[in-house]
N, C-alpha and C. Protein backbone atom coordinates (compact mmCIF):
# COMPACT_ATOMS: atom_id res chain seq x y z
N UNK A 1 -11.51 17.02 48.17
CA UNK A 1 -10.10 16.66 48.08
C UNK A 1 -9.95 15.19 47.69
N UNK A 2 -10.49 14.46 48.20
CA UNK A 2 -10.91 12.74 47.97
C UNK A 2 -10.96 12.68 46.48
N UNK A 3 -12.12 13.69 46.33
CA UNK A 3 -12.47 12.98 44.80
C UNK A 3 -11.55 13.50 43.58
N UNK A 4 -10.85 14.75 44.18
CA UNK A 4 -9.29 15.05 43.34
C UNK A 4 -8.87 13.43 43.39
N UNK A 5 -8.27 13.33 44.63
CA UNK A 5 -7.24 12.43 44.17
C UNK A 5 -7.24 11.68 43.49
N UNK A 6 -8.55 10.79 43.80
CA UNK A 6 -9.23 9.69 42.85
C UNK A 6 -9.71 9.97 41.68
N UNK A 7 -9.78 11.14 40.98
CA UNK A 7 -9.77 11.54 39.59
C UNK A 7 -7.92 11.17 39.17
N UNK A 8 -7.41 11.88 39.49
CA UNK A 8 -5.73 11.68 39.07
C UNK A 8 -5.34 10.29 39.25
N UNK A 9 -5.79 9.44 40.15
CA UNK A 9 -5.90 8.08 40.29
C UNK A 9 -6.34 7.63 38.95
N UNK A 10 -7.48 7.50 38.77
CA UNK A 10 -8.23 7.18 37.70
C UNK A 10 -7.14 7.55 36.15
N UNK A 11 -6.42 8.33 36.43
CA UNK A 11 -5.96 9.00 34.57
C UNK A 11 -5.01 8.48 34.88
N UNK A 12 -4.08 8.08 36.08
CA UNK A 12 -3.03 7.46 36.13
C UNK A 12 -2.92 6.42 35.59
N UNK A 13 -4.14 5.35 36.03
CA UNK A 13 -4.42 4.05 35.53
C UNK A 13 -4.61 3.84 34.43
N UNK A 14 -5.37 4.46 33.86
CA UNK A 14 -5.89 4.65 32.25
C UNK A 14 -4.50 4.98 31.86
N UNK A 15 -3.28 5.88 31.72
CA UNK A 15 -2.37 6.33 31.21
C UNK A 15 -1.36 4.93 31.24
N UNK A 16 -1.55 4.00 32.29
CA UNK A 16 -0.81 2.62 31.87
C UNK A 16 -0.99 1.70 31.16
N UNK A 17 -2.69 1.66 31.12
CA UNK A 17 -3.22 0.44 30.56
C UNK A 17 -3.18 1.29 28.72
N UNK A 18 -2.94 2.48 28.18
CA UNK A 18 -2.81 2.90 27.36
C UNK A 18 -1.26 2.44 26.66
N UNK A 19 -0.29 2.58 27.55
CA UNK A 19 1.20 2.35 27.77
C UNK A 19 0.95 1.33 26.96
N UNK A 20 0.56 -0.06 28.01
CA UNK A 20 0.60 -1.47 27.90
C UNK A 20 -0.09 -1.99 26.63
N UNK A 21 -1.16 -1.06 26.49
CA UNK A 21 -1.24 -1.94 24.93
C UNK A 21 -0.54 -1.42 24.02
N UNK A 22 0.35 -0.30 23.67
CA UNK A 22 1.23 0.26 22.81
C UNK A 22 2.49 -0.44 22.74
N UNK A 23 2.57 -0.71 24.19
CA UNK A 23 3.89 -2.04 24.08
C UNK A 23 3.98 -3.40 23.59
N UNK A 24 2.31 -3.67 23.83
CA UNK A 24 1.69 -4.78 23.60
C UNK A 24 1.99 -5.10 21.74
N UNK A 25 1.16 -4.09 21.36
CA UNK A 25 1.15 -3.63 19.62
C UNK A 25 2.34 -3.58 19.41
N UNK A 26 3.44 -2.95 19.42
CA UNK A 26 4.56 -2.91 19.19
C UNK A 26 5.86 -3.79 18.97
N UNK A 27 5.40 -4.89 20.45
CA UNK A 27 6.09 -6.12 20.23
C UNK A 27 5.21 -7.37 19.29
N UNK A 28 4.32 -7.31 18.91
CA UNK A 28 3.59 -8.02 18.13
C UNK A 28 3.90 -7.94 17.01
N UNK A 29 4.29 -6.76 16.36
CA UNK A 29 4.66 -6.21 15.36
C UNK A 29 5.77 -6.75 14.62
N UNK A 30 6.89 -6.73 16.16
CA UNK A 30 8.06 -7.17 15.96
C UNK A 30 8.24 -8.46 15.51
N UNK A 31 7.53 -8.98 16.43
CA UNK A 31 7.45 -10.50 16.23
C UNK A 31 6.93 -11.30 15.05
N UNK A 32 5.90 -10.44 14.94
CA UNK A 32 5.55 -10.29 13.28
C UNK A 32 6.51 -10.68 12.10
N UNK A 33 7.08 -9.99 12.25
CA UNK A 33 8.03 -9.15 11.28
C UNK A 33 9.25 -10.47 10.98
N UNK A 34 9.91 -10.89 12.06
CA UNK A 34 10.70 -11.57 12.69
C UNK A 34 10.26 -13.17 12.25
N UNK A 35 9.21 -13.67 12.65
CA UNK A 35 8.41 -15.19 12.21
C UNK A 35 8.35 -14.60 10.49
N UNK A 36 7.70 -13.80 10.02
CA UNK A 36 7.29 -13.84 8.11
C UNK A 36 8.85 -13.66 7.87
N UNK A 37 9.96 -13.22 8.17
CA UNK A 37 11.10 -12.76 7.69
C UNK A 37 10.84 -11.65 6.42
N UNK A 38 9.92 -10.67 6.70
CA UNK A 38 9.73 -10.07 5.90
C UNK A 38 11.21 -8.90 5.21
N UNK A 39 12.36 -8.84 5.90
CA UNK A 39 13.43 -8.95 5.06
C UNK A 39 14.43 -9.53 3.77
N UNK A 40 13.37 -10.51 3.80
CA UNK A 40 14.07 -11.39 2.44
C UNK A 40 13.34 -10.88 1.30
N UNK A 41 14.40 -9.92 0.37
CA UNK A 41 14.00 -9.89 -0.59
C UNK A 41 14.78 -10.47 -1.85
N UNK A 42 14.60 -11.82 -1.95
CA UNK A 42 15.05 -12.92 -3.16
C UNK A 42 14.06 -12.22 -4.52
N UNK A 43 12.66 -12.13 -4.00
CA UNK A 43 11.97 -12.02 -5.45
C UNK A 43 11.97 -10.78 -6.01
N UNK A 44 12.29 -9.40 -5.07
CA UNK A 44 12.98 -8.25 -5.69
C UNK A 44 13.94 -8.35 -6.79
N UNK A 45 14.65 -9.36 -6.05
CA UNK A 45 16.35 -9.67 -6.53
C UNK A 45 16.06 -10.03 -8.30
N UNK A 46 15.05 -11.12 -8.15
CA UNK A 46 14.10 -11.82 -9.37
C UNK A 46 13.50 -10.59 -10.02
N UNK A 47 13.11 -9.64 -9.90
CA UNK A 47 12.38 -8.44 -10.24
C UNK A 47 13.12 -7.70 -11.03
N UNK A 48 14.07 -7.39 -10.30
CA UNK A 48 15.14 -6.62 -10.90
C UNK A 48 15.68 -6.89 -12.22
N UNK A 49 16.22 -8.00 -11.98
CA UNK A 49 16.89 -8.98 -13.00
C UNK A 49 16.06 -8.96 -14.05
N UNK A 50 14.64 -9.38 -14.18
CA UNK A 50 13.77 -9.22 -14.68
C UNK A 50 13.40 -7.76 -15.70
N UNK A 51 13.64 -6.79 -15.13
CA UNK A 51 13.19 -5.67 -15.15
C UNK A 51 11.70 -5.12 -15.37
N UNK A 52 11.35 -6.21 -14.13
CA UNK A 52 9.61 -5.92 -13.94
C UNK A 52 9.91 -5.30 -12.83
N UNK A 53 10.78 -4.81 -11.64
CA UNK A 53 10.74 -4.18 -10.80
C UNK A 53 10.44 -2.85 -11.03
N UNK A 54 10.57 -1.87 -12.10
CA UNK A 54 10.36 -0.79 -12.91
C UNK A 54 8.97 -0.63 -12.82
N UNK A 55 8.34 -1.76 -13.34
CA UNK A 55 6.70 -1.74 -13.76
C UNK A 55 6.01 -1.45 -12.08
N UNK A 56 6.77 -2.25 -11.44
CA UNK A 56 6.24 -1.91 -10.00
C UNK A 56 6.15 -0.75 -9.61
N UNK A 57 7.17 -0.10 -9.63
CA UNK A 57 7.30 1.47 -8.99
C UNK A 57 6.43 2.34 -9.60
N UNK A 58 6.51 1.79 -10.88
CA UNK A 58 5.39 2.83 -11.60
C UNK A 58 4.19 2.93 -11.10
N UNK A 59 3.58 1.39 -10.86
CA UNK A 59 2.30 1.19 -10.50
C UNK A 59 2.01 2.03 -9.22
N UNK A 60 3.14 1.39 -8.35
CA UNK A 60 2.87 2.25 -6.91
C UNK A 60 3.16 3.87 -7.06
N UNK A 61 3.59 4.26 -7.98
CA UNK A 61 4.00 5.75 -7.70
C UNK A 61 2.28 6.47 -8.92
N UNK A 62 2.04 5.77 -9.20
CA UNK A 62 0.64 6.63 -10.11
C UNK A 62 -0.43 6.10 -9.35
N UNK A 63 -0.31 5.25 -8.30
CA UNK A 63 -1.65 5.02 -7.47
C UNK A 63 -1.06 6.00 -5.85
N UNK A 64 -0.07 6.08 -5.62
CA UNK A 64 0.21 7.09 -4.83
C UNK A 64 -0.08 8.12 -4.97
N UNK A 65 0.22 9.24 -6.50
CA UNK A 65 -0.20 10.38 -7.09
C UNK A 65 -1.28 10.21 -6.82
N UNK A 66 -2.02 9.53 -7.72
CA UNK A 66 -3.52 9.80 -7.45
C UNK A 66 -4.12 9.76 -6.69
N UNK A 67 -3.67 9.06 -5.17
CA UNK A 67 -4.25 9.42 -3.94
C UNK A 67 -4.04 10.59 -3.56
N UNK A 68 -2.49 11.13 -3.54
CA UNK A 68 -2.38 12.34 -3.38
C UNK A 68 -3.41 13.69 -3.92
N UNK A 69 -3.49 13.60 -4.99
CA UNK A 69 -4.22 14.55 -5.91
C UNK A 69 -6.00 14.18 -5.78
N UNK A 70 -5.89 13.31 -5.23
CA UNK A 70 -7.76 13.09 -4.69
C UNK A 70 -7.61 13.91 -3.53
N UNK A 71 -6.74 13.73 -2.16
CA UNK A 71 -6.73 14.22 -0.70
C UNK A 71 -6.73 15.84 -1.65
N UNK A 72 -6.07 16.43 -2.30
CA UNK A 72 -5.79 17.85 -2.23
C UNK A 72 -7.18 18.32 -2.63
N UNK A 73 -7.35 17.33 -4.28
CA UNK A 73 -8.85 18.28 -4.10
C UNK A 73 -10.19 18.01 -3.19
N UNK A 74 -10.11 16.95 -2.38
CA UNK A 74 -11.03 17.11 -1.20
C UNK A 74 -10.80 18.32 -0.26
N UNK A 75 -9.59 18.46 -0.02
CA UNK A 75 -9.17 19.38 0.39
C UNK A 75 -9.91 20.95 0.47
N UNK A 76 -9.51 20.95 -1.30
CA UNK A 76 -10.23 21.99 -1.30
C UNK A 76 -11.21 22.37 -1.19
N UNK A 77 -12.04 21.18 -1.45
CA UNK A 77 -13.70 21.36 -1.78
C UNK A 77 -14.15 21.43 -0.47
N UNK A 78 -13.51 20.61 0.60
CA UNK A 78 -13.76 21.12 2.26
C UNK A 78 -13.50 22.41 2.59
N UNK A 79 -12.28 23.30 2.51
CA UNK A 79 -12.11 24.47 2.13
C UNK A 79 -13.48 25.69 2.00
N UNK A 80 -13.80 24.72 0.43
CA UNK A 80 -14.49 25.94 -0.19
C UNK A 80 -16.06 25.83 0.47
N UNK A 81 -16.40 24.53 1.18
CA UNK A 81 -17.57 24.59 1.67
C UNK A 81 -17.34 25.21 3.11
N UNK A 82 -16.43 24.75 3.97
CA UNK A 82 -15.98 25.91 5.23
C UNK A 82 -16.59 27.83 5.20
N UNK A 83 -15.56 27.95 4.08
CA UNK A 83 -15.71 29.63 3.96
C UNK A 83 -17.64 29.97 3.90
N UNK A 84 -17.72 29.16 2.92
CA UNK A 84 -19.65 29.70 2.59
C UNK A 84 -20.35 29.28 3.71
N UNK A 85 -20.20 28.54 4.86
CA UNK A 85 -21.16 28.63 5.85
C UNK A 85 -20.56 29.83 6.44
């Protein structure tokens, strides 16, 4: 019975100190965020105007695809080695 309790003891503790660094990470984040002012977007603004903001999206949206379309066919090839064992 002892060593029940002190097992559930034990996951209790662990289940805070898990808490505490998620809160920990979280407000760091914030704070982060908050000191860089990573809301200012002036050089978007510059981008736009520009119409190099275009070139951007492109870039990010064909290196996105192609991550995408690498994960699927790993995918499969995990797949197809699964079934044959």
């Amino acid at each position: 019975m002892d060593r029940y309790i002190k097992d559930q003891d034990e996951n209790y503790s662990g289940t805070k100190i898990v808490a505490m660094k998620k809160l920990i990470a979280f407000s760091t984040f914030i704070i982060i965020t908050l000191v860089t002012r990573a809301q200012d977007v002036k050089m978007a603004d510059v981008m736009k105007e520009d119409g190099k903001i275009y070139v951007v999206i492109a870039v990010m949206l064909t290196i996105l695809a192609g991550l995408v379309l690498y994960l699927v066919r790993l995918d499969r090839k995990i797949s197809k080695l699964e079934k044959n064992k």
